[in-house]
Protein backbone atom coordinates (compact mmCIF):
# COMPACT_ATOMS: atom_id res chain seq x y z
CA UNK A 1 9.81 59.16 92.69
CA UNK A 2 7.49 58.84 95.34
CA UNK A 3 3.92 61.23 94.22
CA UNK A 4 3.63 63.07 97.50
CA UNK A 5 -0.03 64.94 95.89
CA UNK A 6 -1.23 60.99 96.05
CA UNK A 7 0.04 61.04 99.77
CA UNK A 8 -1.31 63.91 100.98
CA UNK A 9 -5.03 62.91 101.15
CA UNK A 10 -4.63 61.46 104.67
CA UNK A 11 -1.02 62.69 105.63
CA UNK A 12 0.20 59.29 106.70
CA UNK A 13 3.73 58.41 105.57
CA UNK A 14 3.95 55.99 102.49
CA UNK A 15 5.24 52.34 102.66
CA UNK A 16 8.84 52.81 104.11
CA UNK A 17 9.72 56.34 104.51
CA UNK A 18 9.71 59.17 102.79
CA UNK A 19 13.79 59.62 103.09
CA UNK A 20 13.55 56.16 101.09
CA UNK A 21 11.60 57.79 98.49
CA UNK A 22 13.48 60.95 97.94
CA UNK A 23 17.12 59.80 98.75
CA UNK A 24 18.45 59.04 95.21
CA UNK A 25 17.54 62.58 94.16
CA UNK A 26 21.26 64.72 93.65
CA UNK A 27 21.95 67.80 95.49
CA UNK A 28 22.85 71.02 93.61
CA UNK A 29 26.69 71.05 94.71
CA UNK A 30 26.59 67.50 92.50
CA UNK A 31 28.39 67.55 88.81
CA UNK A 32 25.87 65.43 88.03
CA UNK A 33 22.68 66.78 89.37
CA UNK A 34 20.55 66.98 86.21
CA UNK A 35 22.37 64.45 84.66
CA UNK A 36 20.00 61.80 82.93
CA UNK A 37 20.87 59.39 85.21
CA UNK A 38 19.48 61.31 88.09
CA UNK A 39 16.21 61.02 89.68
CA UNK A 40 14.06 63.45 88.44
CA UNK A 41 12.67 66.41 90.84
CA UNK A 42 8.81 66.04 92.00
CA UNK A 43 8.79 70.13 91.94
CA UNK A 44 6.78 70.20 88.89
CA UNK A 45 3.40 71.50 88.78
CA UNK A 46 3.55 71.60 92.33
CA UNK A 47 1.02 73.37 94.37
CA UNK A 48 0.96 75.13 97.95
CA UNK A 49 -1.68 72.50 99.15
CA UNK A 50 0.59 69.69 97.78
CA UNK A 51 3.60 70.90 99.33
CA UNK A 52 1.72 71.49 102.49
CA UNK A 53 1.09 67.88 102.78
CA UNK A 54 4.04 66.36 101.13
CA UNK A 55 5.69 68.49 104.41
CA UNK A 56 3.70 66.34 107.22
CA UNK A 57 4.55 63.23 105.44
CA UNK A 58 8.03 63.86 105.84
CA UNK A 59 8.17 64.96 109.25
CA UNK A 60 5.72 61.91 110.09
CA UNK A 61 8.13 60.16 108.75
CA UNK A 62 10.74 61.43 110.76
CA UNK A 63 8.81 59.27 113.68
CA UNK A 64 10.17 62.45 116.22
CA UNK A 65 7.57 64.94 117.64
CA UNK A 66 7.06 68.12 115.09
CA UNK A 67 4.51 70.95 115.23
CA UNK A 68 3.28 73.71 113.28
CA UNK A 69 4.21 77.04 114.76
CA UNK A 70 1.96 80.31 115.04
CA UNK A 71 -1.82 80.50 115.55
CA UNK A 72 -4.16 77.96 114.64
CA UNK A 73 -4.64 77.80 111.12
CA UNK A 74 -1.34 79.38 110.48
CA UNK A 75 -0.57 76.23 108.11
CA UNK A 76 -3.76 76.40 105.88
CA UNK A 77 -3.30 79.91 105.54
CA UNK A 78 -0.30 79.74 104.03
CA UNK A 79 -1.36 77.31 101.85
CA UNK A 80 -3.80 79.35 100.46
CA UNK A 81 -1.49 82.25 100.49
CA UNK A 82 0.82 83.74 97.53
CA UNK A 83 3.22 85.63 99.11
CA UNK A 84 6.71 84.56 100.75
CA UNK A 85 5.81 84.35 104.19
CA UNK A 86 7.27 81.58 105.98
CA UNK A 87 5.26 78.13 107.04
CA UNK A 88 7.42 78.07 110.76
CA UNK A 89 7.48 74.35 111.96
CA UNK A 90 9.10 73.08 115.08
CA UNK A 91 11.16 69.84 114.98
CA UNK A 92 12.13 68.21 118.21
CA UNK A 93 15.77 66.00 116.85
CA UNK A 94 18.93 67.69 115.86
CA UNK A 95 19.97 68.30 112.20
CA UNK A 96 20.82 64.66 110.47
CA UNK A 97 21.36 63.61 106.83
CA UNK A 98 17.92 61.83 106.96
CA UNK A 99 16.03 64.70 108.04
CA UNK A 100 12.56 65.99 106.61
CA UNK A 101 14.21 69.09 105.63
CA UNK A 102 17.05 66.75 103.37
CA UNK A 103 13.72 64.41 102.22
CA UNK A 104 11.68 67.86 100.91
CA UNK A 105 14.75 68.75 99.50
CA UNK A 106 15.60 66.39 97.58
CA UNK A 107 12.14 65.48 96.54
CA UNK A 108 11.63 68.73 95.27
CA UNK A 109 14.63 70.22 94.17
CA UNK A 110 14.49 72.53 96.98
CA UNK A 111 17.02 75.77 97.58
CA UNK A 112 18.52 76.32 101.05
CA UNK A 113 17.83 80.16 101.30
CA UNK A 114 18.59 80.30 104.86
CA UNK A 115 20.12 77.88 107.64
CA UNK A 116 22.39 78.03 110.86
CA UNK A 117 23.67 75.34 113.09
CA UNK A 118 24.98 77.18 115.88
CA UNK A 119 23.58 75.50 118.98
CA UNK A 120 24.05 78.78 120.96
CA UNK A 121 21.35 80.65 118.29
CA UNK A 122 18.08 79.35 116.99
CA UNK A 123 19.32 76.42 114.89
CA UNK A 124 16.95 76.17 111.74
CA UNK A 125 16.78 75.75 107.55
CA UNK A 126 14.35 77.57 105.40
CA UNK A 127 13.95 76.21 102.04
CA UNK A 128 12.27 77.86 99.13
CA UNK A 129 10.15 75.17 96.63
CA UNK A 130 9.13 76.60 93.39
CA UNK A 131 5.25 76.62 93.57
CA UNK A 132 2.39 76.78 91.15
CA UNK A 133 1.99 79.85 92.96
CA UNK A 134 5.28 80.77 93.49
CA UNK A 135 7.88 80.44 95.50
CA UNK A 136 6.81 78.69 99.22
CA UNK A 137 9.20 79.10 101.63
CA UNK A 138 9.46 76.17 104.56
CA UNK A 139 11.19 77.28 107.70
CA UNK A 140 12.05 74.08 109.97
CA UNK A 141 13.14 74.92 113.40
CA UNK A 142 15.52 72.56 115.14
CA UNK A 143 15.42 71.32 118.70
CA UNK A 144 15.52 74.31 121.54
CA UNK A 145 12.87 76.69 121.11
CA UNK A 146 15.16 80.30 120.29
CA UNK A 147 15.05 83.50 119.36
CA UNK A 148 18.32 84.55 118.08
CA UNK A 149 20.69 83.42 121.32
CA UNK A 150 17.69 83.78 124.00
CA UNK A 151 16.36 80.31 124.82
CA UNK A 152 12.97 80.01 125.44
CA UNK A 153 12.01 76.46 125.92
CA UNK A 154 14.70 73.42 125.55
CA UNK A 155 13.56 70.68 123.38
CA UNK A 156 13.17 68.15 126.29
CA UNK A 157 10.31 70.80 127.62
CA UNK A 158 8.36 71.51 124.62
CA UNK A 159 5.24 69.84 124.59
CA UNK A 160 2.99 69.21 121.22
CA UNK A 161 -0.58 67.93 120.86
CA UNK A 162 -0.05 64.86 118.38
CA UNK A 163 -3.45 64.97 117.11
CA UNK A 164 -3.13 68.29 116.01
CA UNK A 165 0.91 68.79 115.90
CA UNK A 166 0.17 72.57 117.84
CA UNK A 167 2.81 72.97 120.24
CA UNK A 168 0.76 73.60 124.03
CA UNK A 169 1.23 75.40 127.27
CA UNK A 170 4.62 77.14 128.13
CA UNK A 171 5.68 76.18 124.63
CA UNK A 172 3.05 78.02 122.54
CA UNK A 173 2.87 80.67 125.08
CA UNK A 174 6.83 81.65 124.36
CA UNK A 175 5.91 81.26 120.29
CA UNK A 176 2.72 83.13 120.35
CA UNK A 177 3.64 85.64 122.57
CA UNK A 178 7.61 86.21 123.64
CA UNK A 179 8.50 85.36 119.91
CA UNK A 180 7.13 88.15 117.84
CA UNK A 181 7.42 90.52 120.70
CA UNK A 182 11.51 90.20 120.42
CA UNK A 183 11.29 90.30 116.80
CA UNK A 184 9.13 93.51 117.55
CA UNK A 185 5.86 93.45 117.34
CA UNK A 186 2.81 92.37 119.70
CA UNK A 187 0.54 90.11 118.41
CA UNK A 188 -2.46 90.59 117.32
CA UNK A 189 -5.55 89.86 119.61
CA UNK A 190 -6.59 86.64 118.53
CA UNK A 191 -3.13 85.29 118.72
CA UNK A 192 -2.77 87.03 122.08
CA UNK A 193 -5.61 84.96 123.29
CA UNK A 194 -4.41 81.83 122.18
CA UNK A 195 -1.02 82.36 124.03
CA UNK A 196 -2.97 83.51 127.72
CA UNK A 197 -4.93 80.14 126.66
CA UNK A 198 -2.26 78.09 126.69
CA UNK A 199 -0.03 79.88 129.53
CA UNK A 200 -3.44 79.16 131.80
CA UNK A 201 -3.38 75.61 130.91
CA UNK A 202 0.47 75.01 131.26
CA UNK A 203 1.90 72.91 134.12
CA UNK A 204 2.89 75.33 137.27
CA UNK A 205 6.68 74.02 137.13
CA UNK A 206 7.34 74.67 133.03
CA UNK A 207 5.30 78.31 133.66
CA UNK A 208 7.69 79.10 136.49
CA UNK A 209 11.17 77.79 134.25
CA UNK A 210 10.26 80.31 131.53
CA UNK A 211 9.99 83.25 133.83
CA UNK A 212 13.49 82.43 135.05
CA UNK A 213 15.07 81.71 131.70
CA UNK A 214 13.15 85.28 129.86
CA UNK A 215 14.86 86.98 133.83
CA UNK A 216 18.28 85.81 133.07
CA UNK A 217 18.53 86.40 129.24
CA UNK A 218 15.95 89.77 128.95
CA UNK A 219 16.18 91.25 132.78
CA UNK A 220 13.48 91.46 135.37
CA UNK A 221 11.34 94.23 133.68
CA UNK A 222 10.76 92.82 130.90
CA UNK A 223 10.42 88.84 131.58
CA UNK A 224 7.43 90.44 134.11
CA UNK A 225 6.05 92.22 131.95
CA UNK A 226 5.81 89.24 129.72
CA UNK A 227 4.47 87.18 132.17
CA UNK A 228 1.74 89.71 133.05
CA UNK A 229 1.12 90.11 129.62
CA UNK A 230 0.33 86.13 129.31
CA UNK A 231 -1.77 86.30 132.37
CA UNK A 232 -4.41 88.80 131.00
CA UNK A 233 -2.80 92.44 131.20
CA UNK A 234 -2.75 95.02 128.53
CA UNK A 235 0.88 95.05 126.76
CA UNK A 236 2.77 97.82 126.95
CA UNK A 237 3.23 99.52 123.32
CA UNK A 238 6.74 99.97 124.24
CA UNK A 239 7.22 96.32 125.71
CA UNK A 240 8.37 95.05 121.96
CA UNK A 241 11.28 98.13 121.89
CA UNK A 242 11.92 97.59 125.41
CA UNK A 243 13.03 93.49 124.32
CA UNK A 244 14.50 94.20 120.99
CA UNK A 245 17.08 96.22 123.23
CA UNK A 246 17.51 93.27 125.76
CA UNK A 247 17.69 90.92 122.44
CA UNK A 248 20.53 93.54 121.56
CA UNK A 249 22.83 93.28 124.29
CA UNK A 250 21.89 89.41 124.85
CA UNK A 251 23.13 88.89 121.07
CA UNK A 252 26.56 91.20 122.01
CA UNK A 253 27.28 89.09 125.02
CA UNK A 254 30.79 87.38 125.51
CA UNK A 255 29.34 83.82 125.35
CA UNK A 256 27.43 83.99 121.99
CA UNK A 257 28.83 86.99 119.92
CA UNK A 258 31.28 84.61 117.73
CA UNK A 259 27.93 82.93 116.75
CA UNK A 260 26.36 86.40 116.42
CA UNK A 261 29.08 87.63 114.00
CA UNK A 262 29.20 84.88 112.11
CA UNK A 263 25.20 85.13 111.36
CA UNK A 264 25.31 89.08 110.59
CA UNK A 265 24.14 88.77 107.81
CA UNK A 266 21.07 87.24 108.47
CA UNK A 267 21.03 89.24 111.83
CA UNK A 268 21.03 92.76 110.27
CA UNK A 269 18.09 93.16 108.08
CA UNK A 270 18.65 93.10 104.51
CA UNK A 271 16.55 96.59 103.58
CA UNK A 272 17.80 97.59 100.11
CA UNK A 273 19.19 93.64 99.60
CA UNK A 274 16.16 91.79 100.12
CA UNK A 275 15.14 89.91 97.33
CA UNK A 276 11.60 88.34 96.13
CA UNK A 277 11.71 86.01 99.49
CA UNK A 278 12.56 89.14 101.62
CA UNK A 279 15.96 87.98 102.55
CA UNK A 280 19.39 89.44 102.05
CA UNK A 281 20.33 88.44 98.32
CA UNK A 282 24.09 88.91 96.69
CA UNK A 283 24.63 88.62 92.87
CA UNK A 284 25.16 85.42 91.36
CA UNK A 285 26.92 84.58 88.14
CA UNK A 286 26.20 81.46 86.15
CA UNK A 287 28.34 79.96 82.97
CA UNK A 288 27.48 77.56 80.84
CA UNK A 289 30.01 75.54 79.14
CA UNK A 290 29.55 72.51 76.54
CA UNK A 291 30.30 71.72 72.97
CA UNK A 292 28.29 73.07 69.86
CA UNK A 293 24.78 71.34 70.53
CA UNK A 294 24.92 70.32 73.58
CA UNK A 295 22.03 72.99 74.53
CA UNK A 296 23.73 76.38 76.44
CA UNK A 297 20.94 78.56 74.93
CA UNK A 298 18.21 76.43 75.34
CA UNK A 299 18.94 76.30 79.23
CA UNK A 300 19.66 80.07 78.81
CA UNK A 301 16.31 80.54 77.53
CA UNK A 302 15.05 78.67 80.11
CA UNK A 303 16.96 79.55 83.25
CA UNK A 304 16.15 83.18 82.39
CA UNK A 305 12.21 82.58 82.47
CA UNK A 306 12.03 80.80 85.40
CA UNK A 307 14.59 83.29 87.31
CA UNK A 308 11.69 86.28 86.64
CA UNK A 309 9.30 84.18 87.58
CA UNK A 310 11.00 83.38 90.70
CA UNK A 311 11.24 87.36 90.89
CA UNK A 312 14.76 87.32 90.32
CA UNK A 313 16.62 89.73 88.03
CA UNK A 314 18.72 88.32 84.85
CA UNK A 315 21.67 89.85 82.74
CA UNK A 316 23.25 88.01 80.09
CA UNK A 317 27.09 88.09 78.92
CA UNK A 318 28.46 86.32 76.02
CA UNK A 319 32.64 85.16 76.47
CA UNK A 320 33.26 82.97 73.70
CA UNK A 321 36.11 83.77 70.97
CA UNK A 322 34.65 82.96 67.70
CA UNK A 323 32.22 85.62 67.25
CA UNK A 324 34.62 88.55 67.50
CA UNK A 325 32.75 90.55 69.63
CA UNK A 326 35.56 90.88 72.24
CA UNK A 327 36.44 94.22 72.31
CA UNK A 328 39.57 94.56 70.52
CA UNK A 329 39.82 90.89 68.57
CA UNK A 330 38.00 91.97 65.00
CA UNK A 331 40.83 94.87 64.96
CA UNK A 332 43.25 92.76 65.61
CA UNK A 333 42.57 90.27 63.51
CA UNK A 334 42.67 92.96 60.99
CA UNK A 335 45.99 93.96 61.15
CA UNK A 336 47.88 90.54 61.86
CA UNK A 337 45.52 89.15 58.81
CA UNK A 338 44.55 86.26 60.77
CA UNK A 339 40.84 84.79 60.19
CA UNK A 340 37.33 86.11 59.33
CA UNK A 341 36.45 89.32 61.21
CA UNK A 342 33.02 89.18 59.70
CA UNK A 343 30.33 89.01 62.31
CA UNK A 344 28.01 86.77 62.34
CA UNK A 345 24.59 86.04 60.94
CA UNK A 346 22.86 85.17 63.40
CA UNK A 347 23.57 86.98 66.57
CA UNK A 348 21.24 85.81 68.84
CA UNK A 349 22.28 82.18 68.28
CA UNK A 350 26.12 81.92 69.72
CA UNK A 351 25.60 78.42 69.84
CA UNK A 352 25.81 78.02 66.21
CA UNK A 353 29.17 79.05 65.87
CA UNK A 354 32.57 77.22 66.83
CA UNK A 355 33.99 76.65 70.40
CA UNK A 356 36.90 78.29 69.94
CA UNK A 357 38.96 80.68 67.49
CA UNK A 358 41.37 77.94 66.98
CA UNK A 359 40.16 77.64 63.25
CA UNK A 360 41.01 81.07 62.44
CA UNK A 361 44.70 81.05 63.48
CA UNK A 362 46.71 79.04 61.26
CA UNK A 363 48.96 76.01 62.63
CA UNK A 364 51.77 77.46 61.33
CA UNK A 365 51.75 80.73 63.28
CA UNK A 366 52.51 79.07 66.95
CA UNK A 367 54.01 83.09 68.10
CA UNK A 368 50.92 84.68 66.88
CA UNK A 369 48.63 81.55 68.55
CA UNK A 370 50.97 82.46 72.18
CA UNK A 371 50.51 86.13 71.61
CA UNK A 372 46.61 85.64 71.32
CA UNK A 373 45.98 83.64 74.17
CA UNK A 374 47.53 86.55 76.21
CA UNK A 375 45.21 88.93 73.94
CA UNK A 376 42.35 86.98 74.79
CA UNK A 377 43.17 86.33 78.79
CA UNK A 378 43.24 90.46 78.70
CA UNK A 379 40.37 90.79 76.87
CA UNK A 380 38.10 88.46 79.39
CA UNK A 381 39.65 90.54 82.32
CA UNK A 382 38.20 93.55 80.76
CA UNK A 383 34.95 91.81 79.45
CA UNK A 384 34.51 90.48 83.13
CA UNK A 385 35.18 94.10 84.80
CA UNK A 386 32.51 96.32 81.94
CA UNK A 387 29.83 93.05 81.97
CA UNK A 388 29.73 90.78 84.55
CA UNK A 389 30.66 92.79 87.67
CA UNK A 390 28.45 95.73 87.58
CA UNK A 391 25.29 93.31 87.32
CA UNK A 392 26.38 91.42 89.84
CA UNK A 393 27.23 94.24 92.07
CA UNK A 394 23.51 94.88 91.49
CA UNK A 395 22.91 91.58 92.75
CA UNK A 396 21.50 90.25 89.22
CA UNK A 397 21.94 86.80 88.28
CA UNK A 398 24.18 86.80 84.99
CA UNK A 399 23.91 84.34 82.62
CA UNK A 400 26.87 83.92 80.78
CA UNK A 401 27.52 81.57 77.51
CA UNK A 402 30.79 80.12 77.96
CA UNK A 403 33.69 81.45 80.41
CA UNK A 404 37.35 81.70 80.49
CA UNK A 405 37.89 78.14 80.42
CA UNK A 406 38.11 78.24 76.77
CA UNK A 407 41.44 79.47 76.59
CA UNK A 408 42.86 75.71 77.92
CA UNK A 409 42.10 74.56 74.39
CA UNK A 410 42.57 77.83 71.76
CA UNK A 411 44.50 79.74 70.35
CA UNK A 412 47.51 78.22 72.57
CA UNK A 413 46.73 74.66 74.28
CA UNK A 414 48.22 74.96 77.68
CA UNK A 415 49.34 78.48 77.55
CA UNK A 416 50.05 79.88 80.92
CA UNK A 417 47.35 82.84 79.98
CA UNK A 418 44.82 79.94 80.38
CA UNK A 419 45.49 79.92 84.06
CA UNK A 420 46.26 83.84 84.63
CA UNK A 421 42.84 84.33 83.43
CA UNK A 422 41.29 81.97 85.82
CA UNK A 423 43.16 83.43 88.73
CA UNK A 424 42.41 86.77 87.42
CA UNK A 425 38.84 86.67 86.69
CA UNK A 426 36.84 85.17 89.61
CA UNK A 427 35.21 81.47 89.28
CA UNK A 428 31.49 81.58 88.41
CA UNK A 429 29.68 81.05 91.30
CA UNK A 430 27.15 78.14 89.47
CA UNK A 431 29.06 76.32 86.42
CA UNK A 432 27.13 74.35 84.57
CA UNK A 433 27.60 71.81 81.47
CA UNK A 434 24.49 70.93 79.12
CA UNK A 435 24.48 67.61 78.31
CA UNK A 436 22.99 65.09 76.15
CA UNK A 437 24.05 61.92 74.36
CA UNK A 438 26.78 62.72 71.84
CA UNK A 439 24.39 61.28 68.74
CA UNK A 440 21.99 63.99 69.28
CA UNK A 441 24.88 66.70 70.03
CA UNK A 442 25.79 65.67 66.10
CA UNK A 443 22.48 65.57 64.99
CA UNK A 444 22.04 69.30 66.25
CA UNK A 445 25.64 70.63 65.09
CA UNK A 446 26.87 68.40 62.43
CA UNK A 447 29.49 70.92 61.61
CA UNK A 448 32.30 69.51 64.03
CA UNK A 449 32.83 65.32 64.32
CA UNK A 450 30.92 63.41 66.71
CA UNK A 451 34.87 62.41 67.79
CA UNK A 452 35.74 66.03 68.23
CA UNK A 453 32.19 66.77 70.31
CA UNK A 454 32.53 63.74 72.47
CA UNK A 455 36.13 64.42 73.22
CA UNK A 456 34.68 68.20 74.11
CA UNK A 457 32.12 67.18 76.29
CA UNK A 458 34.11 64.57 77.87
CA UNK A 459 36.61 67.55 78.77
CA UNK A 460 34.03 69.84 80.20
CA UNK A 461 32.90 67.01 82.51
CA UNK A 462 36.35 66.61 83.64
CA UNK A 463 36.28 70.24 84.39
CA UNK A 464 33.24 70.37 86.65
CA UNK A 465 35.29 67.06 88.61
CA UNK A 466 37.69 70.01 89.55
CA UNK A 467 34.68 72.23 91.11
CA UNK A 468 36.28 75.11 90.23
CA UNK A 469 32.96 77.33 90.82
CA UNK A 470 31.94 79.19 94.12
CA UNK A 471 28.63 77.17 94.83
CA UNK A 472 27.72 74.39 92.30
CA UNK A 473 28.90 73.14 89.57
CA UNK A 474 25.85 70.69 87.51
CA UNK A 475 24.92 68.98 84.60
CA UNK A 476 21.66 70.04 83.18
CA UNK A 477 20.44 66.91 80.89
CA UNK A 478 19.10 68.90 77.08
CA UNK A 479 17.80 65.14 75.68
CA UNK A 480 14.15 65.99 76.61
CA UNK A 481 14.12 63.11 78.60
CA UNK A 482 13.75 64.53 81.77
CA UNK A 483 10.54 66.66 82.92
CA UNK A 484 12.03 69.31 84.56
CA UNK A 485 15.87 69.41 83.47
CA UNK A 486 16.18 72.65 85.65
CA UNK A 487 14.86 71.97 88.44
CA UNK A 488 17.79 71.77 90.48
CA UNK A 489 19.93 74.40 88.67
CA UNK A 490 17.19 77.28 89.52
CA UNK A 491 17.59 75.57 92.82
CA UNK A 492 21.12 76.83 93.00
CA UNK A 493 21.06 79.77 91.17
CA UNK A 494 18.08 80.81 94.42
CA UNK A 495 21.00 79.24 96.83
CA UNK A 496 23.80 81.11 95.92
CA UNK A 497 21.83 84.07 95.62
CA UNK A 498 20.75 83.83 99.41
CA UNK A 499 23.99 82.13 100.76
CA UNK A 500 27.51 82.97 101.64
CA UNK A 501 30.07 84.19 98.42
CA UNK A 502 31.61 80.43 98.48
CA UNK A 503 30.29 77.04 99.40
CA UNK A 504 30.76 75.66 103.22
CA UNK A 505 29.65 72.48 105.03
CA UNK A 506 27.45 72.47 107.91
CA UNK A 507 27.62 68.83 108.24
């Protein structure tokens, strides 16, 4: 993996490109991202400064015309900065697998918080990078200059200084100025002086095509007052209400309100939903599946610390059989005198205990086995609806050891309540399968084979080829030979917190 902090000295673009560098790196919808095969993430120890320049080396390497957006200094300010406000860049080519945004991505196990491809709306991707500091969130802008639906400046009219990658005359006049005035604000002075700078020294024509364009989409009143504004007059306080309204009824129009509705809910803001980034967030259940050793609470652990660090709230749930903490199953074990209903020792350590109940039915009881599977399909319904849903309707991220998937195996192998639960009880949105090589699985659980836990594991992985779950399914690698094994599930988790209840394709 290409070092990017080595790279970003000078900001040129390393031998090759940086796609080349970053390409072998999986994406988080990949059963085997995390795998020990896979490249490892450059993410770690990451810091703002780093990421800052690790960003112009991939959109140098892009060889298309890019700027930074906002005032001068906007860039190095957010490097310096904490908080989640948004580094805006403008990039000049149309959304391609090869792109700087798929290149930081992959390099850095980055999370998609935000993106839409509509060419009648602003077309752009914000990804969120798991900082030093924090998580830095990159906002890359595609082609046409926009504001929701209203076009500002067309790619092929944008102009950039390349020594400097600021964008220049009508170009940074409609980002410094028209931009945050429809989002509803006026900017501040110095930024109001840099956009009269750069109307003055725009080229008569492109001055004279941005009036029209702000006329058609906003009405006369306001695209004047705009204009006046850039040319040295005092804005009107109510100039930024006076847009938001046009922005409104622009947004509403027959043309471009498909696009609108199927962007509401990035359009409305998120109030009461936003999460640490400030964006709309949804809960997001994760379940971990895998044989005795193969490391579920170890990436428990671990997935919960770096969630709250991301700011992100955490639940867990436990849905394995063996324990007996089902509602119901001790009691009924009980009374059909069928296994141990002692708890056990150690509580806090599921992993320690076997995959299934199959052990504590007898062989010879093949009603009883039927009868529990439907027990235990019943008993993850009502699990699901007391545990898992209210924390998610809270929009936590639940962690949950093990999931209904058990039930293909025990008490009943290939009892129909193995597939009612499924239906019943909805897929986890991130499934994910620790992994390691089967010697150390052994070496950590000796109490099953190293047969039996190879056959296990080899079952699990043939689950996640289904991609049963809502957003990813993954293998996180538990062998310690990988730096940062959860790099790109935290990258998922942060994705399907931010994006739409099941996964889609843009491209």
């Amino acid at each position: 993996m290409t070092d990017y902090r080595q790279l970003g000295a000078d900001r040129r673009p390393p031998q090759g490109t940086a796609a080349g560098a970053a390409s072998d790196a999986p994406q988080a919808s990949d059963p085997q991202a995390g795998h020990p095969e896979a490249s490892e993430p450059a993410a770690s120890g990451l810091s703002r400064p780093d990421l800052l320049a690790a960003v112009a080396i991939a959109l140098d390497a892009g060889g298309r015309p890019w700027a930074w957006q906002g005032e001068a200094g906007a860039a190095e300010r957010w490097a310096a900065d904490t908080g989640p406000k948004d580094l805006d860049i403008w990039y000049s080519a149309p959304p391609s697998e090869s792109d700087p945004v798929d290149v930081l991505a992959r390099a850095f196990a980055a999370a998609r918080v935000a993106e839409a491809h509509d060419p009648r709306r602003l077309r752009h991707v914000s990804l969120a990078i798991e900082t030093t500091t924090g998580p830095a969130v990159v906002d890359v802008t595609y082609g046409d200059l926009c504001v929701g639906p209203v076009l500002l400046v067309p790619a092929a009219k944008v102009t950039v200084d390349p020594g400097t990658h600021r964008l220049t005359g009508a170009a940074a006049t409609a980002d410094l100025l028209v931009r945050p005035v429809l989002r509803g604000r006026v900017p501040d002075r110095p930024r109001l002086d840099e956009a009269r700078a750069a109307w003055a020294a725009a080229e008569p024509g492109h001055r004279r095509d941005l009036g029209r364009r702000l006329a058609a989409q906003l009405g006369h009143r306001v695209a004047a007052d705009l204009i006046a504004v850039a040319g040295g007059a005092p804005p009107d306080a109510n100039l930024p209400r006076r847009a938001r309204l046009r922005l409104a009824a622009r947004s509403l129009a027959p043309e471009v309100v498909a696009s609108t509705w199927a962007q509401r809910h990035t359009v409305v803001p998120a109030l009461w939903a936003a999460g640490p980034l400030g964006l709309r967030t949804r809960g997001v259940v994760v379940a971990l599946v895998g044989t005795d050793g193969s490391g579920k609470s170890t990436v428990a652990d671990g997935l919960h610390d770096r969630l709250h660090r991301y700011g992100l709230p955490t639940s867990a749930a436990y849905f394995g059989m063996a324990r007996g903490n089902l509602p119901g199953v001790a009691l009924a074990r009980r009374v059909l005198g069928v296994g141990s209903t002692a708890p056990t020792l150690d509580s806090a350590a599921p992993a320690r205990l076997p995959a299934t109940a199959a052990a504590s039915v007898p062989a010879d009881h093949p009603g009883l086995r039927r009868v529990a599977a439907w027990f235990y399909a019943g008993e993850y319904v009502w699990r699901y609806l007391r545990t898992v849903a209210p924390a998610a309707a809270r929009r936590r991220v639940v962690i949950a050891d093990r999931w209904v998937y058990d039930l293909r195996e025990s008490p009943w192998p290939g009892s129909r309540a193995a597939r009612f639960a499924e239906r019943v009880v909805p897929a986890p949105d991130v499934l994910v399968l620790p992994d390691a090589p089967v010697e150390l699985i052994h070496a950590r659980k000796p109490e099953r084979s190293l047969t039996e836990q190879a056959g296990q594991q080899q079952r699990f992985r043939g689950l996640l080829a289904e991609h049963p779950a809502r957003h990813a399914e993954l293998v996180v690698d538990t062998s310690g030979a990988v730096a940062d094994p959860l790099a790109h599930l935290v990258a998922a988790v942060v994705q399907a917190a931010h994006g739409p209840p099941r996964r889609r394709h843009h491209r």
